[in-house]
C-alpha atoms as a PDB file:
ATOM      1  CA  UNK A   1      21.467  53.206  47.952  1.00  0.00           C
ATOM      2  CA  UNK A   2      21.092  51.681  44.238  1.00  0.00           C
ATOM      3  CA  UNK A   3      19.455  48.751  45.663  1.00  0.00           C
ATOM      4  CA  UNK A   4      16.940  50.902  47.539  1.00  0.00           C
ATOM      5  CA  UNK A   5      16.403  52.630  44.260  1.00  0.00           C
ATOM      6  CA  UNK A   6      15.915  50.255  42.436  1.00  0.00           C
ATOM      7  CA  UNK A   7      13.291  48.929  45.266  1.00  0.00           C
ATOM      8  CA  UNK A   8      11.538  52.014  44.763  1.00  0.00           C
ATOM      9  CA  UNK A   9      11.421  52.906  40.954  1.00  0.00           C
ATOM     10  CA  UNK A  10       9.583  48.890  40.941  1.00  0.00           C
ATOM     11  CA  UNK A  11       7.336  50.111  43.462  1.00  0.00           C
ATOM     12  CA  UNK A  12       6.221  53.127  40.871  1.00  0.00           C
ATOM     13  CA  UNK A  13       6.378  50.713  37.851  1.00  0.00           C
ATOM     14  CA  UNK A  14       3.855  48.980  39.719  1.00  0.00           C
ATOM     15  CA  UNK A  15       2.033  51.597  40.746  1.00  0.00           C
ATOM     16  CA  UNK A  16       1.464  53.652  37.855  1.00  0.00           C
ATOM     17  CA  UNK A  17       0.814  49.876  36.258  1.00  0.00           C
ATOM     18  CA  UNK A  18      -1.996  48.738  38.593  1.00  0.00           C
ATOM     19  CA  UNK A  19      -3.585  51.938  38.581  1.00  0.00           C
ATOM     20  CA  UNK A  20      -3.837  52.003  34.652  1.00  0.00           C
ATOM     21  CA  UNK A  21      -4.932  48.511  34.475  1.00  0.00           C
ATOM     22  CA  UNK A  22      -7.921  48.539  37.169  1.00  0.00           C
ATOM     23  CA  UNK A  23     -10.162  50.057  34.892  1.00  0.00           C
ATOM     24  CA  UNK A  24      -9.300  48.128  31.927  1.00  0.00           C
ATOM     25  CA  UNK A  25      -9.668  44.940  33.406  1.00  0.00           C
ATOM     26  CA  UNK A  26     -12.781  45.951  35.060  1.00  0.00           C
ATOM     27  CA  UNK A  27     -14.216  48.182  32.009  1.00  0.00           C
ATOM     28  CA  UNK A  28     -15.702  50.663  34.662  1.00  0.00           C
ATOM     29  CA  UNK A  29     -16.169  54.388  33.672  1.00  0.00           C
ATOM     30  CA  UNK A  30     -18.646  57.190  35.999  1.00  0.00           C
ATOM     31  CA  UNK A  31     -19.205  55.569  38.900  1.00  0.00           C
ATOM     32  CA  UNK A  32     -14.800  55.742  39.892  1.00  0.00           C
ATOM     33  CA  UNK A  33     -14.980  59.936  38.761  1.00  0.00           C
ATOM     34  CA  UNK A  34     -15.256  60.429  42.607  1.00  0.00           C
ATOM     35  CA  UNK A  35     -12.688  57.925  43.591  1.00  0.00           C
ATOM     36  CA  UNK A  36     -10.128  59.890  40.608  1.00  0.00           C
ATOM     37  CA  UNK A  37     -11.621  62.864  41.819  1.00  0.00           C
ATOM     38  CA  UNK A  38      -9.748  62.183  45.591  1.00  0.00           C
ATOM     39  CA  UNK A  39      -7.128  60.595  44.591  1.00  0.00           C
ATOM     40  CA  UNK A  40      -6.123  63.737  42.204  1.00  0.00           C
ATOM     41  CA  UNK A  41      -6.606  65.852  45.060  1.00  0.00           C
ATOM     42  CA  UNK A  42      -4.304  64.165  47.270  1.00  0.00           C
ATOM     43  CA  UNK A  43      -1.686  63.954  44.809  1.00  0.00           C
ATOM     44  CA  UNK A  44      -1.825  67.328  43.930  1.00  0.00           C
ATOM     45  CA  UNK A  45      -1.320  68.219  47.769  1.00  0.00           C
ATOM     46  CA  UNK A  46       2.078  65.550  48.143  1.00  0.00           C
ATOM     47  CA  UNK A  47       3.220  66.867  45.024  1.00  0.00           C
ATOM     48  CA  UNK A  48       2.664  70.961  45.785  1.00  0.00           C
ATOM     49  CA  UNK A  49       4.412  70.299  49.200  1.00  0.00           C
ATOM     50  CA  UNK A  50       6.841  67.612  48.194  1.00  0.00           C
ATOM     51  CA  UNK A  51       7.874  70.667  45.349  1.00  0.00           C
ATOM     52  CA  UNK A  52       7.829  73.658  47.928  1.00  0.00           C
ATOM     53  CA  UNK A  53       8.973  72.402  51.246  1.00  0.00           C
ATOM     54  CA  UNK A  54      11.313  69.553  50.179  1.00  0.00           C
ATOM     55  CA  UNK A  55      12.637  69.944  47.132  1.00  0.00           C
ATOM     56  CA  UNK A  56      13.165  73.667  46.648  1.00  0.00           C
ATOM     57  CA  UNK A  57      14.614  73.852  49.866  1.00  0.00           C
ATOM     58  CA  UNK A  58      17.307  71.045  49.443  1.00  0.00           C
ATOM     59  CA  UNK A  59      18.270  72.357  46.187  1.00  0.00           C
ATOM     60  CA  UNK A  60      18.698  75.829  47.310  1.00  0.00           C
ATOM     61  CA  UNK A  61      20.972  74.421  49.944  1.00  0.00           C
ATOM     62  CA  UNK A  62      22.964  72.093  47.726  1.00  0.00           C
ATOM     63  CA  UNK A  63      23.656  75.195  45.626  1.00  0.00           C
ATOM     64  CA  UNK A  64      24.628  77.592  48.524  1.00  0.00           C
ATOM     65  CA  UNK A  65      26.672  74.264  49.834  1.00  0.00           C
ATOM     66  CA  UNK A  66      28.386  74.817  45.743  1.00  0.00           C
ATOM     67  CA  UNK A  67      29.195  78.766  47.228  1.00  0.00           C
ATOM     68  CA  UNK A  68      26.035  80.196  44.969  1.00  0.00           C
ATOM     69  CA  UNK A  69      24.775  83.209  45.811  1.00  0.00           C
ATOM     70  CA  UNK A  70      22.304  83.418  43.266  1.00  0.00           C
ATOM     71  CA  UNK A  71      18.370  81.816  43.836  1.00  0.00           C
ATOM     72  CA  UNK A  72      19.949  79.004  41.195  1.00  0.00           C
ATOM     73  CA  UNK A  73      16.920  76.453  42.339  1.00  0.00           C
ATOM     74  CA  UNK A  74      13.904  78.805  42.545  1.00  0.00           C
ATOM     75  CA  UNK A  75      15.398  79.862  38.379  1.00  0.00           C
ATOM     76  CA  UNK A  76      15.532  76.448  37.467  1.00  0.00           C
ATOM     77  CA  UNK A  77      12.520  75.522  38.959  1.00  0.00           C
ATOM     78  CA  UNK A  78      10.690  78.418  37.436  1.00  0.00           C
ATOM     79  CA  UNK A  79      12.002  77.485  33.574  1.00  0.00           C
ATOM     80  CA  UNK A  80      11.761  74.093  34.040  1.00  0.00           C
ATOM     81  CA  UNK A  81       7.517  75.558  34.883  1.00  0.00           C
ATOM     82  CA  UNK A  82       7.995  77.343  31.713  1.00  0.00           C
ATOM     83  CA  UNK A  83       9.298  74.200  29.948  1.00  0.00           C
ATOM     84  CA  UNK A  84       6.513  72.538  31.165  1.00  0.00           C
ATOM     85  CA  UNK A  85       4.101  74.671  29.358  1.00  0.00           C
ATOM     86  CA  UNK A  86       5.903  74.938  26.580  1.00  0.00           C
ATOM     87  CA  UNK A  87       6.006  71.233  25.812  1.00  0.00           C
ATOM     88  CA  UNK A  88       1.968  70.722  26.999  1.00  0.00           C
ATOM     89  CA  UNK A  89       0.631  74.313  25.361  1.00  0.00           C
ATOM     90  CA  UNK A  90       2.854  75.645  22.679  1.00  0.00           C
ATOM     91  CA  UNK A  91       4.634  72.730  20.775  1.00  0.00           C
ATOM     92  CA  UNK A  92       1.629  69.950  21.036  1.00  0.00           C
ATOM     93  CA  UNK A  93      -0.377  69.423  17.721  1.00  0.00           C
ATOM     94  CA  UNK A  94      -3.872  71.076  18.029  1.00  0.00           C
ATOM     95  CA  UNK A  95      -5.984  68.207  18.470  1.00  0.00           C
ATOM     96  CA  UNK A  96      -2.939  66.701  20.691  1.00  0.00           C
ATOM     97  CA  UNK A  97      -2.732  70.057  22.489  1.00  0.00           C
ATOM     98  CA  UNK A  98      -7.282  69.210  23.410  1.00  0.00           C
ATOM     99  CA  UNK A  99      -6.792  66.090  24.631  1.00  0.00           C
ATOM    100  CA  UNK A 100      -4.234  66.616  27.209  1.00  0.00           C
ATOM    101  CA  UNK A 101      -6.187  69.399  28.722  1.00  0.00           C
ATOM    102  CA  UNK A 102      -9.566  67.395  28.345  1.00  0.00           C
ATOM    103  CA  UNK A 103     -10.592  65.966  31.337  1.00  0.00           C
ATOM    104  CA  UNK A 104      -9.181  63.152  32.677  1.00  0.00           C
ATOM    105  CA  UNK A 105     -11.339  60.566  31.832  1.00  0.00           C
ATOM    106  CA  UNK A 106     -11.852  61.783  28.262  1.00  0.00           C
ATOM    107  CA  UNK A 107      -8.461  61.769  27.066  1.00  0.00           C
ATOM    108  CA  UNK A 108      -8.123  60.080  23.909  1.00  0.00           C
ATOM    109  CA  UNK A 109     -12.028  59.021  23.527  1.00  0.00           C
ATOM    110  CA  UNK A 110     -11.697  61.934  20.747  1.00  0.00           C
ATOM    111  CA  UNK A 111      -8.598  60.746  18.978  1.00  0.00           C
ATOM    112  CA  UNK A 112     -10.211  57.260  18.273  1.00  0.00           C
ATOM    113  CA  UNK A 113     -13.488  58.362  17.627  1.00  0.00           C
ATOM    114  CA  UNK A 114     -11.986  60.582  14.934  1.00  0.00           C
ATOM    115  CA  UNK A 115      -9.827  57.985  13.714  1.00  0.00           C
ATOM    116  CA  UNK A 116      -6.558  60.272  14.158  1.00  0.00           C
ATOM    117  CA  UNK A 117      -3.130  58.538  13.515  1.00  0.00           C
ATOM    118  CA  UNK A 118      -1.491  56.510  16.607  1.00  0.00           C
ATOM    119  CA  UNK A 119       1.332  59.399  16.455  1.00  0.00           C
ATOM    120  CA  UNK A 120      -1.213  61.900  18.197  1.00  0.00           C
ATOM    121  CA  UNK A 121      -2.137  59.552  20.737  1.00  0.00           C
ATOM    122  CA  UNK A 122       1.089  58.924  21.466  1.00  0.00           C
ATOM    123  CA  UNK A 123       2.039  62.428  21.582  1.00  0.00           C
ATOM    124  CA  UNK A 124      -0.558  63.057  24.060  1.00  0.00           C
ATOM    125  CA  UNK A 125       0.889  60.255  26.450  1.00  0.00           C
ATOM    126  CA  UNK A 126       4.466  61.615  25.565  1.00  0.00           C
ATOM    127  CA  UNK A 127       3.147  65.027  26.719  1.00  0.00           C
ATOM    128  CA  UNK A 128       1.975  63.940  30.227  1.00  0.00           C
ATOM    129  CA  UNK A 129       5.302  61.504  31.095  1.00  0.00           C
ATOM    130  CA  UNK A 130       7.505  64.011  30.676  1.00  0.00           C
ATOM    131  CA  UNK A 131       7.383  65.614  34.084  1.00  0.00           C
ATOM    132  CA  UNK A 132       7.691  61.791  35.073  1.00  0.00           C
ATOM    133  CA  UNK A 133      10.538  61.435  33.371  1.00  0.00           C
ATOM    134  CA  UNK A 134      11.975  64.453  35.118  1.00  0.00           C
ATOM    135  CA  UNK A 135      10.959  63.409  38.628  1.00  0.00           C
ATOM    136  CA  UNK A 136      12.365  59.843  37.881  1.00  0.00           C
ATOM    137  CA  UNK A 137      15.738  61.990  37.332  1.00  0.00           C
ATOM    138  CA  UNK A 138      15.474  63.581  40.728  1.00  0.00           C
ATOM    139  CA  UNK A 139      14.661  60.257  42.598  1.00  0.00           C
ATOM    140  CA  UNK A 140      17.777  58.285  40.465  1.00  0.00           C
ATOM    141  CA  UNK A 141      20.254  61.307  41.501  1.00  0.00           C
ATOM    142  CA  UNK A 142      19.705  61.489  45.398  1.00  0.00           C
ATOM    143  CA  UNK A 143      22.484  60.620  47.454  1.00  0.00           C
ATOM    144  CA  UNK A 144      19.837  60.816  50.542  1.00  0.00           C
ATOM    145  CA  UNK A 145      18.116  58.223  51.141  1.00  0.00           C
ATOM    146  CA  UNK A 146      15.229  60.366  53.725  1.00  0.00           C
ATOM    147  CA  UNK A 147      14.842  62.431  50.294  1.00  0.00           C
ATOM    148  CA  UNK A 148      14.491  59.724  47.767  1.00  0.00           C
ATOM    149  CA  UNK A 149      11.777  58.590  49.904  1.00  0.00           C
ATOM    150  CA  UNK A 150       9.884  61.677  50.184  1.00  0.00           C
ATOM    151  CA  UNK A 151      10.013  61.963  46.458  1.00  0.00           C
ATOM    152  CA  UNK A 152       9.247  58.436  45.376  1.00  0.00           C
ATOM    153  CA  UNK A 153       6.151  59.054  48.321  1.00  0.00           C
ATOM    154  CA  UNK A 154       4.895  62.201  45.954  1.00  0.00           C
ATOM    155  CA  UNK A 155       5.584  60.370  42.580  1.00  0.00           C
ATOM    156  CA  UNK A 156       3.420  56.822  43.956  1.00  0.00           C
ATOM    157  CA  UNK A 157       0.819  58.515  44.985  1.00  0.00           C
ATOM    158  CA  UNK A 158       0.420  61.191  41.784  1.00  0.00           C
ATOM    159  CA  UNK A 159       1.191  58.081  39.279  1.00  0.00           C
ATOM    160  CA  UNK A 160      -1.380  55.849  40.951  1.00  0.00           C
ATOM    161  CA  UNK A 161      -3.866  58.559  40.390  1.00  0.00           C
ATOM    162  CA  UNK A 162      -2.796  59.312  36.998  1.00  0.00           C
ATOM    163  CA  UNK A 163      -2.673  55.907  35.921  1.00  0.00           C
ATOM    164  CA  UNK A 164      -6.176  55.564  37.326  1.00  0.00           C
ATOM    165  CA  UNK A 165      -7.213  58.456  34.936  1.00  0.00           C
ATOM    166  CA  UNK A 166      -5.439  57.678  31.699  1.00  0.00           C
ATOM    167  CA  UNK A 167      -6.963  53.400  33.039  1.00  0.00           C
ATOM    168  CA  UNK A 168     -10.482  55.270  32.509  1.00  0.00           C
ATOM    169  CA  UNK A 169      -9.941  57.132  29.449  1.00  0.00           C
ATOM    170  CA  UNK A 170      -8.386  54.014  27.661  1.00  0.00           C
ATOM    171  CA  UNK A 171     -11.874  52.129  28.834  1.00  0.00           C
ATOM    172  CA  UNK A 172     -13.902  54.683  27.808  1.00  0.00           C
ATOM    173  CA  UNK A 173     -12.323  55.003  24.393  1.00  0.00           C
ATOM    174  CA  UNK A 174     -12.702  52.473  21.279  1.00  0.00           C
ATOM    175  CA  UNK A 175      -9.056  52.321  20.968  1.00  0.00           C
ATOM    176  CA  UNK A 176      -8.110  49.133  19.996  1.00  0.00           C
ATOM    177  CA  UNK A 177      -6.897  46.805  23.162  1.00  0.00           C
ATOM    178  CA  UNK A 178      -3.643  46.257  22.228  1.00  0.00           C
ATOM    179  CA  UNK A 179      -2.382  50.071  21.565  1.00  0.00           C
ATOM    180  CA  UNK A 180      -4.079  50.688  25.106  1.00  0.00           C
ATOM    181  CA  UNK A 181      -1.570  48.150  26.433  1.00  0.00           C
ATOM    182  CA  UNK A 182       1.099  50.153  25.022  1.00  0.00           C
ATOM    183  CA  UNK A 183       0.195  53.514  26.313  1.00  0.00           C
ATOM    184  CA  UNK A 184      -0.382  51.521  29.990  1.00  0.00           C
ATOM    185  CA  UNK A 185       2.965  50.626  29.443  1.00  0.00           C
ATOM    186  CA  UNK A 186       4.639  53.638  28.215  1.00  0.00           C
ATOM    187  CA  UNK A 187       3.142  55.630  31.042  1.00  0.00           C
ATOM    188  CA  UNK A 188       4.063  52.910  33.730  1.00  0.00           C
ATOM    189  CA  UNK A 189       8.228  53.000  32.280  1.00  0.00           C
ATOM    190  CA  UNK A 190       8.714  56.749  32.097  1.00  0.00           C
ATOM    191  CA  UNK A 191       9.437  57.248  35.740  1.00  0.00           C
ATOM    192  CA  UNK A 192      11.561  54.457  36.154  1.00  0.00           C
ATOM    193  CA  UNK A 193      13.282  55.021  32.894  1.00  0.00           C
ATOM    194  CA  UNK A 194      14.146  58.497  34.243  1.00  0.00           C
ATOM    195  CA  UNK A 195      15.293  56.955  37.830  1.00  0.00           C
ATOM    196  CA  UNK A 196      17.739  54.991  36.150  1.00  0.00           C
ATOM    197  CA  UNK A 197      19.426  57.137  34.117  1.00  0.00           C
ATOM    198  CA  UNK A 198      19.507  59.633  37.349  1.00  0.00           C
ATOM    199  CA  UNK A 199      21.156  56.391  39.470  1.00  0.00           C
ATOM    200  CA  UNK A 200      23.441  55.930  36.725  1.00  0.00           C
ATOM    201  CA  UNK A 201      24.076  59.256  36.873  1.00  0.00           C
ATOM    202  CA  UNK A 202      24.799  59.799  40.581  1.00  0.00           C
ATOM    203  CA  UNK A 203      26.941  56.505  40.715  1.00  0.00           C
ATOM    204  CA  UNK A 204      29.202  57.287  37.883  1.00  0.00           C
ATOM    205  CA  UNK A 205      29.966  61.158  38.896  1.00  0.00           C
ATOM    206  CA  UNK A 206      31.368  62.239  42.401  1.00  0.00           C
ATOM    207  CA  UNK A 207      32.669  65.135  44.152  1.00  0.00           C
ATOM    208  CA  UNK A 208      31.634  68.813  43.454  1.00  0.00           C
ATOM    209  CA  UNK A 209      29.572  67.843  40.212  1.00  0.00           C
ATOM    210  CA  UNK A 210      28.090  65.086  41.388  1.00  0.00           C
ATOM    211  CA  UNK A 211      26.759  67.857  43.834  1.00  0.00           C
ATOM    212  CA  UNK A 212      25.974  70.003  41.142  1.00  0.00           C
ATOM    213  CA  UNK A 213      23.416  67.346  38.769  1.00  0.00           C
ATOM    214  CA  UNK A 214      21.831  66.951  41.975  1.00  0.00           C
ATOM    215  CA  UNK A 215      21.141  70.014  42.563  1.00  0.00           C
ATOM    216  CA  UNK A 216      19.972  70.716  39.060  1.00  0.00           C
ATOM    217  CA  UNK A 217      17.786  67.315  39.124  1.00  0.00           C
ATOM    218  CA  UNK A 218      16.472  68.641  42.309  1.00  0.00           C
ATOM    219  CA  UNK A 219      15.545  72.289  41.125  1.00  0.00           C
ATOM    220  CA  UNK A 220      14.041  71.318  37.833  1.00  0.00           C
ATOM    221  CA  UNK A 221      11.556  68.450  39.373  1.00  0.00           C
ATOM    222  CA  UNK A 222      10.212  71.036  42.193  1.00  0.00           C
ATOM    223  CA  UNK A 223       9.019  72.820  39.105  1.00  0.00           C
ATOM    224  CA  UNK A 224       7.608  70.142  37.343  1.00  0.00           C
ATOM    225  CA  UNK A 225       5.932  68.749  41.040  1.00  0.00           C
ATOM    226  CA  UNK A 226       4.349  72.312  41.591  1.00  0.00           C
ATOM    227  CA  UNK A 227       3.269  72.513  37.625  1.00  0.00           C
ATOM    228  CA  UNK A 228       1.802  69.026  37.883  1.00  0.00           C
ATOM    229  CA  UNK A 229      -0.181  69.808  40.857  1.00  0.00           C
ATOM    230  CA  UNK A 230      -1.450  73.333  39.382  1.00  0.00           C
ATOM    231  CA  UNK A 231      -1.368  72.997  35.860  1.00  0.00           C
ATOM    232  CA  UNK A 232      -2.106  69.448  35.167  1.00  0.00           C
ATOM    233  CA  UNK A 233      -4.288  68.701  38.545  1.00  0.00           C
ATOM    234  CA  UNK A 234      -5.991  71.342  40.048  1.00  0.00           C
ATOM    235  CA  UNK A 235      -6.775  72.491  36.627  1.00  0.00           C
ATOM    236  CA  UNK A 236      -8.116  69.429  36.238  1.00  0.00           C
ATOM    237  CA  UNK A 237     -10.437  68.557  39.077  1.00  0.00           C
ATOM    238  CA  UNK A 238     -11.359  71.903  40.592  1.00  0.00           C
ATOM    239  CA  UNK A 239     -13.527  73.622  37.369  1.00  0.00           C
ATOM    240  CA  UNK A 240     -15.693  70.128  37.340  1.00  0.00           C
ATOM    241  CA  UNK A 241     -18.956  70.148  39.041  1.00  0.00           C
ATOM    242  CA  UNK A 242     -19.449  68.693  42.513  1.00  0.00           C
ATOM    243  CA  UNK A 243     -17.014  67.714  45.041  1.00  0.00           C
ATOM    244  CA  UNK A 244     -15.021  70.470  45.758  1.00  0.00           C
ATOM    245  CA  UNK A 245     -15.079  71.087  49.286  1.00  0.00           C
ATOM    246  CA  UNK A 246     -14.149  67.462  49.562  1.00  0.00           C
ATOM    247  CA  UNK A 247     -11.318  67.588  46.823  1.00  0.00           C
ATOM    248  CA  UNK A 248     -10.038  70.493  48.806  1.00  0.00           C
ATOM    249  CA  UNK A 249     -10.274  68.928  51.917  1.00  0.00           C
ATOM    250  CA  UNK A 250      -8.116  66.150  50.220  1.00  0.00           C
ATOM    251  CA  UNK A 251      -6.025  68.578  49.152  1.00  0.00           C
ATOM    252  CA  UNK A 252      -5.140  70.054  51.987  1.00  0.00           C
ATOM    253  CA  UNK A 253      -4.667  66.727  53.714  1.00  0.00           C
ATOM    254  CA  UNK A 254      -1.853  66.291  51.260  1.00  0.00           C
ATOM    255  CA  UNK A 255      -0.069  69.120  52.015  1.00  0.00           C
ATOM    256  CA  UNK A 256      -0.148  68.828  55.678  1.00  0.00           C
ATOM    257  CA  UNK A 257       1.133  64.699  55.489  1.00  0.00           C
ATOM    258  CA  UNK A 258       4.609  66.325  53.559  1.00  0.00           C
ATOM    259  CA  UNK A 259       4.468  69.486  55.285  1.00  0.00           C
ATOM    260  CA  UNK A 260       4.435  67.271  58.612  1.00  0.00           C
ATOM    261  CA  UNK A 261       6.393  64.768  56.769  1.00  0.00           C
ATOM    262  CA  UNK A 262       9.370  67.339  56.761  1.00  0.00           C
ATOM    263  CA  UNK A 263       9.767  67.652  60.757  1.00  0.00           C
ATOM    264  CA  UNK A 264      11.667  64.410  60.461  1.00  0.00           C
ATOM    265  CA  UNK A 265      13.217  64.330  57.439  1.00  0.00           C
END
């Protein structure tokens, strides 16, 4: 299983990579919005599905598996929602605290047109890999190999998407090319960075609390998978103009490739 892992955490290095670097290399801004626009959607479908009908099931029956009797994975999916907001909406500097809930291809164009330090930007990028970091703990930690799948599936396809947006921002921004680099490559690590200390994790512990991280890992990244669709996604895309039959359409087609997804797994 580490070596499938480890398979899969380079396949979403790459992919949260290539997406950020597409529109860099290429310097392209509008004319993608409807090709981000989709590719949102969709993730926000795996990831509200992959949260809800994988995840939160699994946990909850790791934890009866423990003898709980107690919900213990819809709470610690619901604080680790409440987390979420906490670190995006309460804790964020002001001007950090705009950008991450600017569109996504605007983020940052107002931190280097205002000339703001590099720790904002970087809080901003900080900001939106934590949930990554968190899902990257939930992937390293699976004994299963059906369910590290399914999760690395919802994590490609959001972090492909993502680094598509953040790609656009960067080239729409007059940040300087080198500290766009960095934030390509500080978004690209989190997951994997997260994965591995999850495998490390799961190969070092064993027994009844090796059962119980990975039930914990589980619970806490359905929360951040259905806040990331919501919160960070839908929040995102559905307000704009245009598009939103289509987007929903997308949507939709997301949730019924997990939900379907789950008849075999």
């Amino acid at each position: 299983m580490l070596g499938v892992k480890l398979a899969l955490l380079l396949a979403i290095l790459v992919a949260g990579a290539v997406g950020s670097a597409l529109p860099l290399l290429r310097n392209r801004s509008s004319q993608n919005d409807w090709i981000l626009g989709w590719g949102n959607s969709f993730a926000a479908g795996v990831f509200l599905a992959a949260g809800l009908v994988h995840m939160l099931p699994d946990a909850d029956n790791v934890w009866t598996g423990l003898g709980w009797d107690y919900p213990m994975a819809f709470a610690l999916a619901g604080f680790a929602f409440a987390f979420m907001l906490l670190v995006e909406h309460v804790l964020l500097p002001e001007q950090a605290h705009q950008e991450v809930h600017a569109p996504s291809g605007e983020r940052f164009a107002r931190i280097a047109e205002h000339h703001h330090d590099a720790l904002s930007t970087y809080a901003v990028l900080t900001a939106l890999s934590i949930h990554s970091l968190l899902a990257g703990l939930a992937l390293g930690a699976q004994p299963d190999l059906s369910r590290a799948l399914v999760i690395s599936l919802a994590i490609i396809a959001h972090k492909s998407a993502a680094g598509f947006a953040l790609g656009i921002s960067l080239a729409r921004s007059p940040l300087p090319t080198v500290q766009a680099w960095r934030l390509v490559a500080l978004f690209a690590v989190a997951t994997p960075v997260g994965g591995l200390i999850g495998a490390l994790v799961g190969e070092t512990l064993e027994g009844r609390v090796a059962s119980t991280f990975e039930a914990i890992f589980l619970s806490i990244a359905a929360g951040t998978f259905v806040y990331v669709a919501t919160f960070d996604i839908l929040r995102d895309e559905f307000p704009a103009h245009g598009g939103r039959l289509a987007k929903w359409l997308v949507l939709t087609a997301g949730i019924f490739s997990m939900a379907l997804l789950a008849r075999w797994t």
